[in-house]
Protein backbone atom coordinates (compact mmCIF):
# COMPACT_ATOMS: atom_id res chain seq x y z
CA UNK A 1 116.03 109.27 70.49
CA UNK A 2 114.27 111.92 72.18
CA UNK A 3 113.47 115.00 70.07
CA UNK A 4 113.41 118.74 70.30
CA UNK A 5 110.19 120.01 71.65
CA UNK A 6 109.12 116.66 72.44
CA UNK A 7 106.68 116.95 75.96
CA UNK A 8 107.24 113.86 78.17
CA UNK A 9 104.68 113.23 80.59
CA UNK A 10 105.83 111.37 83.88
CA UNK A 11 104.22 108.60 85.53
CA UNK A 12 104.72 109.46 89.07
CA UNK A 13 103.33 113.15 90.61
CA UNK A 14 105.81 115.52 91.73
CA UNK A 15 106.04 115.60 95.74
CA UNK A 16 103.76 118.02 95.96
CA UNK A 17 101.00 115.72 94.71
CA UNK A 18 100.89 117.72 90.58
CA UNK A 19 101.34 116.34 87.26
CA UNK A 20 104.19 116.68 86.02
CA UNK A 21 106.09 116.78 82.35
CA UNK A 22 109.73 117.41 81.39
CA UNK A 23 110.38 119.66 78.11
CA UNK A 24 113.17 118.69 75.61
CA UNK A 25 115.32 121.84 74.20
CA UNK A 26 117.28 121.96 70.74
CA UNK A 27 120.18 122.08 72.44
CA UNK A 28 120.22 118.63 74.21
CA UNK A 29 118.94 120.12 77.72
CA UNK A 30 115.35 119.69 79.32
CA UNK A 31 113.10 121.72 81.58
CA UNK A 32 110.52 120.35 84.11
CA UNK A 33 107.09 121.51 84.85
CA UNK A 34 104.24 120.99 87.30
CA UNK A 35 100.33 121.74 87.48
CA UNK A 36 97.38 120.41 88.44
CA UNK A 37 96.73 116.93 87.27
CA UNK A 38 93.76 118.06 85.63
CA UNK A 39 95.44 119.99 82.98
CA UNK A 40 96.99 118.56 79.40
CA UNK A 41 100.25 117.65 79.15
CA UNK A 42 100.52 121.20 77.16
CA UNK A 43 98.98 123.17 79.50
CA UNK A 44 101.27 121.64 82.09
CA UNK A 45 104.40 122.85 79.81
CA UNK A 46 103.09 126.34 79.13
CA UNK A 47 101.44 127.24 82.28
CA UNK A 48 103.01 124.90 85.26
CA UNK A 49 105.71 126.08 87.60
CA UNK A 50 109.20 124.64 87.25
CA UNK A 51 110.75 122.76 89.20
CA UNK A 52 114.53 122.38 90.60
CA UNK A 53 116.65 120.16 88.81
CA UNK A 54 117.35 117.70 91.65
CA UNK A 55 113.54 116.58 91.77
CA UNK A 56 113.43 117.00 87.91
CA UNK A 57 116.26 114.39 87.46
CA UNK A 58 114.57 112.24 90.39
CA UNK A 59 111.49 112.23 87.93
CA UNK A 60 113.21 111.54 84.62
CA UNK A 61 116.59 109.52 84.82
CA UNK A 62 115.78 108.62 81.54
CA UNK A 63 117.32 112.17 80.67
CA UNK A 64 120.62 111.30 82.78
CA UNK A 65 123.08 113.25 79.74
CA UNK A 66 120.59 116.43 78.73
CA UNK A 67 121.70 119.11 80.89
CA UNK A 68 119.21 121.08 82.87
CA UNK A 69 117.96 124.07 81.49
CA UNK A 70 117.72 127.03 84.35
């Protein structure tokens, strides 16, 4: 189980060529970010630009019944 403010970093880099990590909620819903692949996967999450929720579920299927947080 995945758990409330848990930051999951993604294997793959967004389409735009930037890390990427997904955000859990405490409400069962997730948020994506991307910055530059240099960063931490916390600095990603605090500072990175988020991204739409087609690409986000493209990225993390694993989270296929959290809803996406706008």
């Amino acid at each position: 189980m995945i758990k409330p403010d848990t930051i999951l970093p993604c294997n793959n880099l967004s389409d735009e060529g930037y890390k990427v990590v997904a955000v859990i909620g405490w409400i069962n819903d997730f948020a994506v970010y991307q910055y530059y692949t240099t960063s931490s996967d916390r600095e990603c999450a605090s500072n990175g630009d988020k991204i739409g929720e087609d690409q986000a579920r493209r990225l993390f299927p694993e989270l296929a019944s959290y809803k996406y947080r706008r």
